[in-house]
PDB file of N, CA and C in Angstrom:
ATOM      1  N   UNK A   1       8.336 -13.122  11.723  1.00  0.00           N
ATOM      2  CA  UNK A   1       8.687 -12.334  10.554  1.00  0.00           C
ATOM      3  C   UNK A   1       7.669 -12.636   9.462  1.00  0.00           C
ATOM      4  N   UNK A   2       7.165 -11.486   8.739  1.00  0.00           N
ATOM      5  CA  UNK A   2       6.227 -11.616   7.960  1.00  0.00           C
ATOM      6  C   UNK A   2       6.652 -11.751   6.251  1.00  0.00           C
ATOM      7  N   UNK A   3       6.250 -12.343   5.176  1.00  0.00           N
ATOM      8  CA  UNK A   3       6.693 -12.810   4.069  1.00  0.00           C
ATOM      9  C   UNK A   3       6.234 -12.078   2.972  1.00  0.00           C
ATOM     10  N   UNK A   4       6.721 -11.471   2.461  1.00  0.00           N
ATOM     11  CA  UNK A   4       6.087 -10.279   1.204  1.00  0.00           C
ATOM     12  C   UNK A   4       6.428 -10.753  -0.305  1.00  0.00           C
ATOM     13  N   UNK A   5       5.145 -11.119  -0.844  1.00  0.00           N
ATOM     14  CA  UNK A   5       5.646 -11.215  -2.346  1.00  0.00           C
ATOM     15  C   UNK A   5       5.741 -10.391  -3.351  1.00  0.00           C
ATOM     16  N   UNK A   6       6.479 -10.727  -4.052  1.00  0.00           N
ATOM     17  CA  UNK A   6       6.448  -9.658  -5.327  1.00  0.00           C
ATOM     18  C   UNK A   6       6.337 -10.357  -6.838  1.00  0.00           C
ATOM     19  N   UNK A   7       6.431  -9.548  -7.546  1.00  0.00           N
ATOM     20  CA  UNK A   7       6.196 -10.174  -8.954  1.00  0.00           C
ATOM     21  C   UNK A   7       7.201 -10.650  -9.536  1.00  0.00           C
ATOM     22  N   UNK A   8       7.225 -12.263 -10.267  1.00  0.00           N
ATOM     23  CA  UNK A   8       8.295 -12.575 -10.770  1.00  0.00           C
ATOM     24  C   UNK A   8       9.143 -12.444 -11.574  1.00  0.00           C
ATOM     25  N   UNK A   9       8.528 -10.914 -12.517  1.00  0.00           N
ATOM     26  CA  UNK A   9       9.506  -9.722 -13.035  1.00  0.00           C
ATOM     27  C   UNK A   9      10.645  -9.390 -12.089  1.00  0.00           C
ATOM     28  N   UNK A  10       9.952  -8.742 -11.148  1.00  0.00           N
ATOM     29  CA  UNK A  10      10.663  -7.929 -10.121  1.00  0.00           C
ATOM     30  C   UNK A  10      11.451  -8.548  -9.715  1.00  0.00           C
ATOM     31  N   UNK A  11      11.681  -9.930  -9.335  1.00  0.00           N
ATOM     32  CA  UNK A  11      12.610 -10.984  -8.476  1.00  0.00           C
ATOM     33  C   UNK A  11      13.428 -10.962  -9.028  1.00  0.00           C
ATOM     34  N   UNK A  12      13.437 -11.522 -10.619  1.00  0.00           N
ATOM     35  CA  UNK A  12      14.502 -11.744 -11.664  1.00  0.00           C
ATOM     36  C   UNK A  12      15.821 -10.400 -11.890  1.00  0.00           C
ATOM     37  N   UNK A  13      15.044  -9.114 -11.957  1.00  0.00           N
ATOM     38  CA  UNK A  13      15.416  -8.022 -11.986  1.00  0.00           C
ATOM     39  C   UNK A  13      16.450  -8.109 -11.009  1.00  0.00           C
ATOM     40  N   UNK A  14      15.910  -8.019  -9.623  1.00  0.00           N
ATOM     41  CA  UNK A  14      16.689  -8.077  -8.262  1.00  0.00           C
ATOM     42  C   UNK A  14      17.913  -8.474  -8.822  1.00  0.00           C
ATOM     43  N   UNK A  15      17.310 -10.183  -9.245  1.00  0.00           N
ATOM     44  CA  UNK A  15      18.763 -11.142  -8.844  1.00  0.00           C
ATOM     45  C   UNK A  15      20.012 -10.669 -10.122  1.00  0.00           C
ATOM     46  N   UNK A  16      19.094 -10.281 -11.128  1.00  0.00           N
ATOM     47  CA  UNK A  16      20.560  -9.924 -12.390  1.00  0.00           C
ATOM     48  C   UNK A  16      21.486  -8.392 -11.911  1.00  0.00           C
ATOM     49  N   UNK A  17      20.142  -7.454 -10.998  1.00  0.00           N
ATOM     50  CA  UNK A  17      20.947  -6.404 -10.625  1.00  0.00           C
ATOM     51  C   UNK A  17      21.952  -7.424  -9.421  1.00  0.00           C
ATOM     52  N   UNK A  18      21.649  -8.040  -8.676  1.00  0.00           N
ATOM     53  CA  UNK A  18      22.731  -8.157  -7.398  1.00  0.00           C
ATOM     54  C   UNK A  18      23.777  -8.482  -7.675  1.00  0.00           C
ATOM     55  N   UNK A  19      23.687 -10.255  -8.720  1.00  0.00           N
ATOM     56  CA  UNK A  19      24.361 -11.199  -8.659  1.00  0.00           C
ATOM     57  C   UNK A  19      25.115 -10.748 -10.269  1.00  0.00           C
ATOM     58  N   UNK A  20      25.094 -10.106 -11.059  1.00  0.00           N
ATOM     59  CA  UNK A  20      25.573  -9.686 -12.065  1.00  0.00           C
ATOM     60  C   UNK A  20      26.186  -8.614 -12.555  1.00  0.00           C
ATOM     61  N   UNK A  21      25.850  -7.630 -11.429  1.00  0.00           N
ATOM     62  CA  UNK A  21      25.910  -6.522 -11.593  1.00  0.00           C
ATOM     63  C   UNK A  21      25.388  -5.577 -12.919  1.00  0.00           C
ATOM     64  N   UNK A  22      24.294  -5.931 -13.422  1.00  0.00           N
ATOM     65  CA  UNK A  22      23.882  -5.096 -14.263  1.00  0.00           C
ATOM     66  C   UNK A  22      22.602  -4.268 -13.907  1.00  0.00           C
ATOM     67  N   UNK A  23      23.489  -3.058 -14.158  1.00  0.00           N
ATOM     68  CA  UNK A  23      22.638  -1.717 -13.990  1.00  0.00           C
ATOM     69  C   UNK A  23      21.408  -1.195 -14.852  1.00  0.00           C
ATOM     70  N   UNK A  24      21.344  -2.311 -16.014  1.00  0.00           N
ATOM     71  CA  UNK A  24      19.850  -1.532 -16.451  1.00  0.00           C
ATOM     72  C   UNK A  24      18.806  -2.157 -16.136  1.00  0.00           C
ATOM     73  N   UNK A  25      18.761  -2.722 -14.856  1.00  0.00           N
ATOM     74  CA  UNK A  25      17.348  -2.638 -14.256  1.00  0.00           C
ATOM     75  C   UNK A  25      16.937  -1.943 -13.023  1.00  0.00           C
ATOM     76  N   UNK A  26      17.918  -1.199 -13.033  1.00  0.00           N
ATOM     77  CA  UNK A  26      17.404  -0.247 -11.360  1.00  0.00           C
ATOM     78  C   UNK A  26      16.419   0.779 -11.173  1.00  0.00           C
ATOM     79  N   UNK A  27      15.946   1.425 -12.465  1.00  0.00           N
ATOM     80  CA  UNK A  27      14.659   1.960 -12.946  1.00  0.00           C
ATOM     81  C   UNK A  27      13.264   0.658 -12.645  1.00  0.00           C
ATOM     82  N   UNK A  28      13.166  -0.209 -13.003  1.00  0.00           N
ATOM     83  CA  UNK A  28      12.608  -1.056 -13.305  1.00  0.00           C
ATOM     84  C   UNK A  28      12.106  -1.610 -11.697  1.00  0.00           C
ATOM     85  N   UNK A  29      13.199  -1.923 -10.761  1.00  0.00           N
ATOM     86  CA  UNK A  29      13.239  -2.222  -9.410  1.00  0.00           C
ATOM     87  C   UNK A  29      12.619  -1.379  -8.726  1.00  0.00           C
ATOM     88  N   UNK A  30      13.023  -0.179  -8.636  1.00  0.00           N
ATOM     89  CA  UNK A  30      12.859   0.953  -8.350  1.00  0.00           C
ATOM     90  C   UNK A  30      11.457   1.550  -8.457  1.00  0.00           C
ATOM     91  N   UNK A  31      11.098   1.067 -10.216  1.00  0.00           N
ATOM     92  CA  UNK A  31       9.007   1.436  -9.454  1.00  0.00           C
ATOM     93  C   UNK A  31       8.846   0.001  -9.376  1.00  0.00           C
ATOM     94  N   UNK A  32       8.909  -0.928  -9.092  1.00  0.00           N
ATOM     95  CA  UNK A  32       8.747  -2.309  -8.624  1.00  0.00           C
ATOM     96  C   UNK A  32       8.240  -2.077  -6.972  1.00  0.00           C
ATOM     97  N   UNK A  33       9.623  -1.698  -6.753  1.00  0.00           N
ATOM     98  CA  UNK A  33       9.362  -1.873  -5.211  1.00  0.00           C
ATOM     99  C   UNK A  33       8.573  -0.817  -4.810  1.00  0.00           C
ATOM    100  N   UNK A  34       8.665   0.458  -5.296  1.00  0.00           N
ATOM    101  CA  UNK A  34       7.581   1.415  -4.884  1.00  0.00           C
ATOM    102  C   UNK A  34       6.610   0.901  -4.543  1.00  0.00           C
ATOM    103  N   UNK A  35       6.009   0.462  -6.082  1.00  0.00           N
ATOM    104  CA  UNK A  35       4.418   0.037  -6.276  1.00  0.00           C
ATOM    105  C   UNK A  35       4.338  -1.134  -4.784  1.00  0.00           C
ATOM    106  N   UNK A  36       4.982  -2.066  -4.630  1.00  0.00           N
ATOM    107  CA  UNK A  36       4.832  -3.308  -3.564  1.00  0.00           C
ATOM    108  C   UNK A  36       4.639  -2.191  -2.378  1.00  0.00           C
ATOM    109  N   UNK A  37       5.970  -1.259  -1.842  1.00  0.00           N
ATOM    110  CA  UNK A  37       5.783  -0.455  -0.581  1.00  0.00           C
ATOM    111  C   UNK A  37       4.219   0.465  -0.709  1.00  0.00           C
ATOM    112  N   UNK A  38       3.530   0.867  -1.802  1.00  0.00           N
ATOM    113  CA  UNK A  38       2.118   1.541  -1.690  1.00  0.00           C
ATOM    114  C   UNK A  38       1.288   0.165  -1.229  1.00  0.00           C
ATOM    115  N   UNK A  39       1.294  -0.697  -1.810  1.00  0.00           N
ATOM    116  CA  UNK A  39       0.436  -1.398  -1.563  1.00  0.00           C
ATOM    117  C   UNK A  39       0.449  -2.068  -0.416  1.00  0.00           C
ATOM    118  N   UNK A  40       1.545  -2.176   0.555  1.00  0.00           N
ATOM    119  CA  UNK A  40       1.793  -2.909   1.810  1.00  0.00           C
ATOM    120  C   UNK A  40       1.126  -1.477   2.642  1.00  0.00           C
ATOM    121  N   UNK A  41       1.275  -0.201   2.066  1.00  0.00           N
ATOM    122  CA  UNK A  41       0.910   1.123   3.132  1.00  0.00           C
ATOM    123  C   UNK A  41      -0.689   0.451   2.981  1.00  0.00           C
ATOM    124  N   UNK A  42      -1.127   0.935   1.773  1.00  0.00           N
ATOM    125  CA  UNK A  42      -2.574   0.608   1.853  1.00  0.00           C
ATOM    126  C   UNK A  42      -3.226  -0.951   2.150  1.00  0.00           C
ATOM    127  N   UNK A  43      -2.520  -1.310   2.842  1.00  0.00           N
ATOM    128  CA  UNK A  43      -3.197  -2.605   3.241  1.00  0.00           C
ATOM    129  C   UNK A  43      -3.333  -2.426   4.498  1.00  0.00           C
ATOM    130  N   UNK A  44      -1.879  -1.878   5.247  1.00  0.00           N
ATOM    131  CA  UNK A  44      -1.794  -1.686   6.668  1.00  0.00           C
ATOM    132  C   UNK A  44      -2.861  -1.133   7.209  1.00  0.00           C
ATOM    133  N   UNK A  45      -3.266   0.152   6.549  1.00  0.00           N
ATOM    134  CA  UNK A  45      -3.829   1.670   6.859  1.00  0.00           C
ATOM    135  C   UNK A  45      -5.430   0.744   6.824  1.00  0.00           C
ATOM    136  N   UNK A  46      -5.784  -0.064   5.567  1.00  0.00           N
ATOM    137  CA  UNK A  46      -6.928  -0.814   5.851  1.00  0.00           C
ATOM    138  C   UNK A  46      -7.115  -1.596   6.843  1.00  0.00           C
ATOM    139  N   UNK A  47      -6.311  -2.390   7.357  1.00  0.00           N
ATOM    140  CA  UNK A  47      -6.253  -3.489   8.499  1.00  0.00           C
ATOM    141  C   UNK A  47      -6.673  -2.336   9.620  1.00  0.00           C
ATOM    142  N   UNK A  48      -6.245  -1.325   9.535  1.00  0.00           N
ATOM    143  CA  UNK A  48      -5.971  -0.268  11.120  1.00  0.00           C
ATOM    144  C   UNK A  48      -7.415   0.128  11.235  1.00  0.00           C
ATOM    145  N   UNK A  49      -8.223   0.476   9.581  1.00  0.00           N
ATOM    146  CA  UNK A  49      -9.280   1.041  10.046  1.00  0.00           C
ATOM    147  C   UNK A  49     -10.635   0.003  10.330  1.00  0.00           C
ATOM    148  N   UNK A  50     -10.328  -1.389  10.107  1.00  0.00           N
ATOM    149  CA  UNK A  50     -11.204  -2.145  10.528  1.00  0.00           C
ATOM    150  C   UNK A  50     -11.303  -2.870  11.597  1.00  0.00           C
ATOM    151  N   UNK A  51      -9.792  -2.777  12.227  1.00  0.00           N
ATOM    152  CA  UNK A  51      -9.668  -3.535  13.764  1.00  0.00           C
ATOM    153  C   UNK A  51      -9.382  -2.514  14.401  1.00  0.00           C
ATOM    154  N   UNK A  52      -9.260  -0.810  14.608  1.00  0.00           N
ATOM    155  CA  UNK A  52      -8.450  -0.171  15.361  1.00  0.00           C
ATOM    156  C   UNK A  52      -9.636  -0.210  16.889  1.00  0.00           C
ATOM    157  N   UNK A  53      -9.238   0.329  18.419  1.00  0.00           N
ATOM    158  CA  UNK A  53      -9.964  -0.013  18.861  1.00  0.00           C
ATOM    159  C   UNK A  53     -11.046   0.435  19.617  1.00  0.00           C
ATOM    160  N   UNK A  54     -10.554   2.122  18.975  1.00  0.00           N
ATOM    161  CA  UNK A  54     -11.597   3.282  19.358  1.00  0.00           C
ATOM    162  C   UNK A  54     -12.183   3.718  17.648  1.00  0.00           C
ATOM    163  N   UNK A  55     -13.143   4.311  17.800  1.00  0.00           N
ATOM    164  CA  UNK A  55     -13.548   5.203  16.487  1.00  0.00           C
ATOM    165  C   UNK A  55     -13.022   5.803  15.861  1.00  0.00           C
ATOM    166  N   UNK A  56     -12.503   6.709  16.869  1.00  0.00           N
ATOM    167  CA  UNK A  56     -11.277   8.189  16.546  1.00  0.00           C
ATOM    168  C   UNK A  56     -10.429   7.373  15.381  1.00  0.00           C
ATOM    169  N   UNK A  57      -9.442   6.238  15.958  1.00  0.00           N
ATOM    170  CA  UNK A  57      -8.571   5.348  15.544  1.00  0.00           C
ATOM    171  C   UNK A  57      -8.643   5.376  13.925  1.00  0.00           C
ATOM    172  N   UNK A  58      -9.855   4.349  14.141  1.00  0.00           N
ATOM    173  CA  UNK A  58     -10.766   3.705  12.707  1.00  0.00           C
ATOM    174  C   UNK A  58     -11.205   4.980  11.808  1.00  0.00           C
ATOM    175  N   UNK A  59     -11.609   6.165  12.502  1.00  0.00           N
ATOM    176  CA  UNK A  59     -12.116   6.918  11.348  1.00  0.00           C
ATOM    177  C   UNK A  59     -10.770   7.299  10.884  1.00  0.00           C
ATOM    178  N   UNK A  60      -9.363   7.992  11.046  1.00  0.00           N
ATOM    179  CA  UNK A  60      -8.278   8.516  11.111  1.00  0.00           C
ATOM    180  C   UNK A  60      -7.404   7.471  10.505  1.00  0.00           C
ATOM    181  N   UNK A  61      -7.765   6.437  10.279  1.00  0.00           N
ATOM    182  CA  UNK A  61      -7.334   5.543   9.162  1.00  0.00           C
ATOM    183  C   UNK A  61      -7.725   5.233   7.729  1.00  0.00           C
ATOM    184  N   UNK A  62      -9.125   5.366   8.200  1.00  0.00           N
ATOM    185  CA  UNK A  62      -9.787   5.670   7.079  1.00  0.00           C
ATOM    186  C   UNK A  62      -9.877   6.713   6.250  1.00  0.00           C
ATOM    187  N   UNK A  63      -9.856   7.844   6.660  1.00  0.00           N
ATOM    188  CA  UNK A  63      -9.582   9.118   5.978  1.00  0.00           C
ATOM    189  C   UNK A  63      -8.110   9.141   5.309  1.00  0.00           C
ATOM    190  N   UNK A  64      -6.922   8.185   6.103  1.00  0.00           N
ATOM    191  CA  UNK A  64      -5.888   8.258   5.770  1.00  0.00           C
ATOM    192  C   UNK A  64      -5.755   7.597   4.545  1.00  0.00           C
ATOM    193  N   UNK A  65      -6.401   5.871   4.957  1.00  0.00           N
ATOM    194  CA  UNK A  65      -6.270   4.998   3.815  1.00  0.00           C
ATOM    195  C   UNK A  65      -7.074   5.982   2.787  1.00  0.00           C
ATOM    196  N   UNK A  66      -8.085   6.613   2.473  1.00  0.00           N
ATOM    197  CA  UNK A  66      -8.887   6.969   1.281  1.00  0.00           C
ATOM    198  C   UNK A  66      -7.905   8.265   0.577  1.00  0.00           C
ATOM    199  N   UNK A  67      -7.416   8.945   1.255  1.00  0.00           N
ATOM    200  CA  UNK A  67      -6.522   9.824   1.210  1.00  0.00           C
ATOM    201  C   UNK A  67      -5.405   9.169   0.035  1.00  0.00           C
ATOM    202  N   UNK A  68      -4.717   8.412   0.762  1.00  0.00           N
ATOM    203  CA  UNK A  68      -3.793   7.248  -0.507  1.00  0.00           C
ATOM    204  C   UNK A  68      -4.427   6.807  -1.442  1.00  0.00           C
ATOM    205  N   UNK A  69      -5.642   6.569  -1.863  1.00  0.00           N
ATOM    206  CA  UNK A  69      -5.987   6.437  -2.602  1.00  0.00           C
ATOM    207  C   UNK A  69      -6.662   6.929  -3.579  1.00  0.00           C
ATOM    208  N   UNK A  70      -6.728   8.497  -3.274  1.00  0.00           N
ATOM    209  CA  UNK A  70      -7.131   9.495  -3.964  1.00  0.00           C
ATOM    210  C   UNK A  70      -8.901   9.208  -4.268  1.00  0.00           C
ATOM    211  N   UNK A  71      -9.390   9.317  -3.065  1.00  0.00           N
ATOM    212  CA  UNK A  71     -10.451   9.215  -3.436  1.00  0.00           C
ATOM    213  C   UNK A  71     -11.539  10.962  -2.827  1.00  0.00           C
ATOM    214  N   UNK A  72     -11.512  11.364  -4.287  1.00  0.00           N
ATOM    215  CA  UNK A  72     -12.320  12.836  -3.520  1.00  0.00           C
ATOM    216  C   UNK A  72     -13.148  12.809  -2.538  1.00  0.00           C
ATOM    217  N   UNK A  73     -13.049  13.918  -1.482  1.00  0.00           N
ATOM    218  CA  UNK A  73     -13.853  14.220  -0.726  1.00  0.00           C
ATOM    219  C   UNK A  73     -15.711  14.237  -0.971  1.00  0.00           C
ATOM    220  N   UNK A  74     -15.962  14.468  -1.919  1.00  0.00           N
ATOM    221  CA  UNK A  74     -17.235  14.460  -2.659  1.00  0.00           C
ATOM    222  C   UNK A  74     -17.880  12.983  -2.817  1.00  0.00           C
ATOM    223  N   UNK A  75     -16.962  11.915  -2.671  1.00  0.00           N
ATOM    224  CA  UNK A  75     -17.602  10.608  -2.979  1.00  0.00           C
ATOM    225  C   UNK A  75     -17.390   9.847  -1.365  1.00  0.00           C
ATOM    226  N   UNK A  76     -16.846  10.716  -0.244  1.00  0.00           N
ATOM    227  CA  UNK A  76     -16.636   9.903   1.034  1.00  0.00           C
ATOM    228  C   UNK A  76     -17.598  10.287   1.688  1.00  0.00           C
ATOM    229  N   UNK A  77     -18.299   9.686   2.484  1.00  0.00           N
ATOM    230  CA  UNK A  77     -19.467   9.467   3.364  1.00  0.00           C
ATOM    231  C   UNK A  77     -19.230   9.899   4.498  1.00  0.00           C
ATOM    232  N   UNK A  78     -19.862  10.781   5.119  1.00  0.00           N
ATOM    233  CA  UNK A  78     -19.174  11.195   6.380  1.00  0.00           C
ATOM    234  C   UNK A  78     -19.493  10.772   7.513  1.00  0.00           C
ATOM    235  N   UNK A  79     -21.293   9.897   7.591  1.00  0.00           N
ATOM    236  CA  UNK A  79     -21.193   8.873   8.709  1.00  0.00           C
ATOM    237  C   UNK A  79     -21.948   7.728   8.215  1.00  0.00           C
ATOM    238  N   UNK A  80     -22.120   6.661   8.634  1.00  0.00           N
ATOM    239  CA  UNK A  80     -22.000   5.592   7.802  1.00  0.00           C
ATOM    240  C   UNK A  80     -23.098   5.154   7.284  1.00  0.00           C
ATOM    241  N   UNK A  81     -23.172   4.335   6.630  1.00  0.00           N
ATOM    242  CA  UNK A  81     -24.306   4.261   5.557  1.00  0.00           C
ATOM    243  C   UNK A  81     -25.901   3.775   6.655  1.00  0.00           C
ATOM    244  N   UNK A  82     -25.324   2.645   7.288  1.00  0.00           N
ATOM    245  CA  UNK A  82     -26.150   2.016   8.365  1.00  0.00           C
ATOM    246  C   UNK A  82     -26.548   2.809   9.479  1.00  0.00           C
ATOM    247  N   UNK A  83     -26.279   4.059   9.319  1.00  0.00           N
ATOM    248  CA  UNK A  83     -26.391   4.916  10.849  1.00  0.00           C
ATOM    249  C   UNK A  83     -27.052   6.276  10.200  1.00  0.00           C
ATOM    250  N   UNK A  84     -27.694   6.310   9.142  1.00  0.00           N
ATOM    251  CA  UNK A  84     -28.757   7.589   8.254  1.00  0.00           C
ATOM    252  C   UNK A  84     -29.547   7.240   8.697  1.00  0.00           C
TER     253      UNK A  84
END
């Protein structure tokens, strides 16, 4: 099982929403955990396009990961810098 951190805003938040029941931090949690779930996507999607184990793989991650990250088509390279 793998161990995910978050910010020690966010923790505190958690524990007063669970253990207290107070509801005005569920906005707060809520883009908390977003932001953590984008950033666990774009880490994955990076890991995939640097170990995947065909090309196809690696390029199709990469387009994906750059995709999440909003990076225009105009600034992505279409074959690689070392291979012009």
């Amino acid at each position: 099982m793998k161990n995910v951190q978050i910010p020690y805003e966010l923790f505190v938040d958690l524990v007063l929403y669970h253990l207290n029941d107070e509801d005005d931090f569920v906005e707060e949690i809520h883009q908390g955990l977003e932001k953590k779930l984008d950033a666990l996507l774009n880490r994955q999607l990076y890991s995939q396009y640097k170990t995947a184990p065909t090309e196809e793989q690696r390029e199709k991650a990469r387009q994906e990961y750059l995709d999440r990250r909003g990076v225009p088509q105009s600034f992505r390279w279409t074959a690689p810098p070392w291979e012009r």
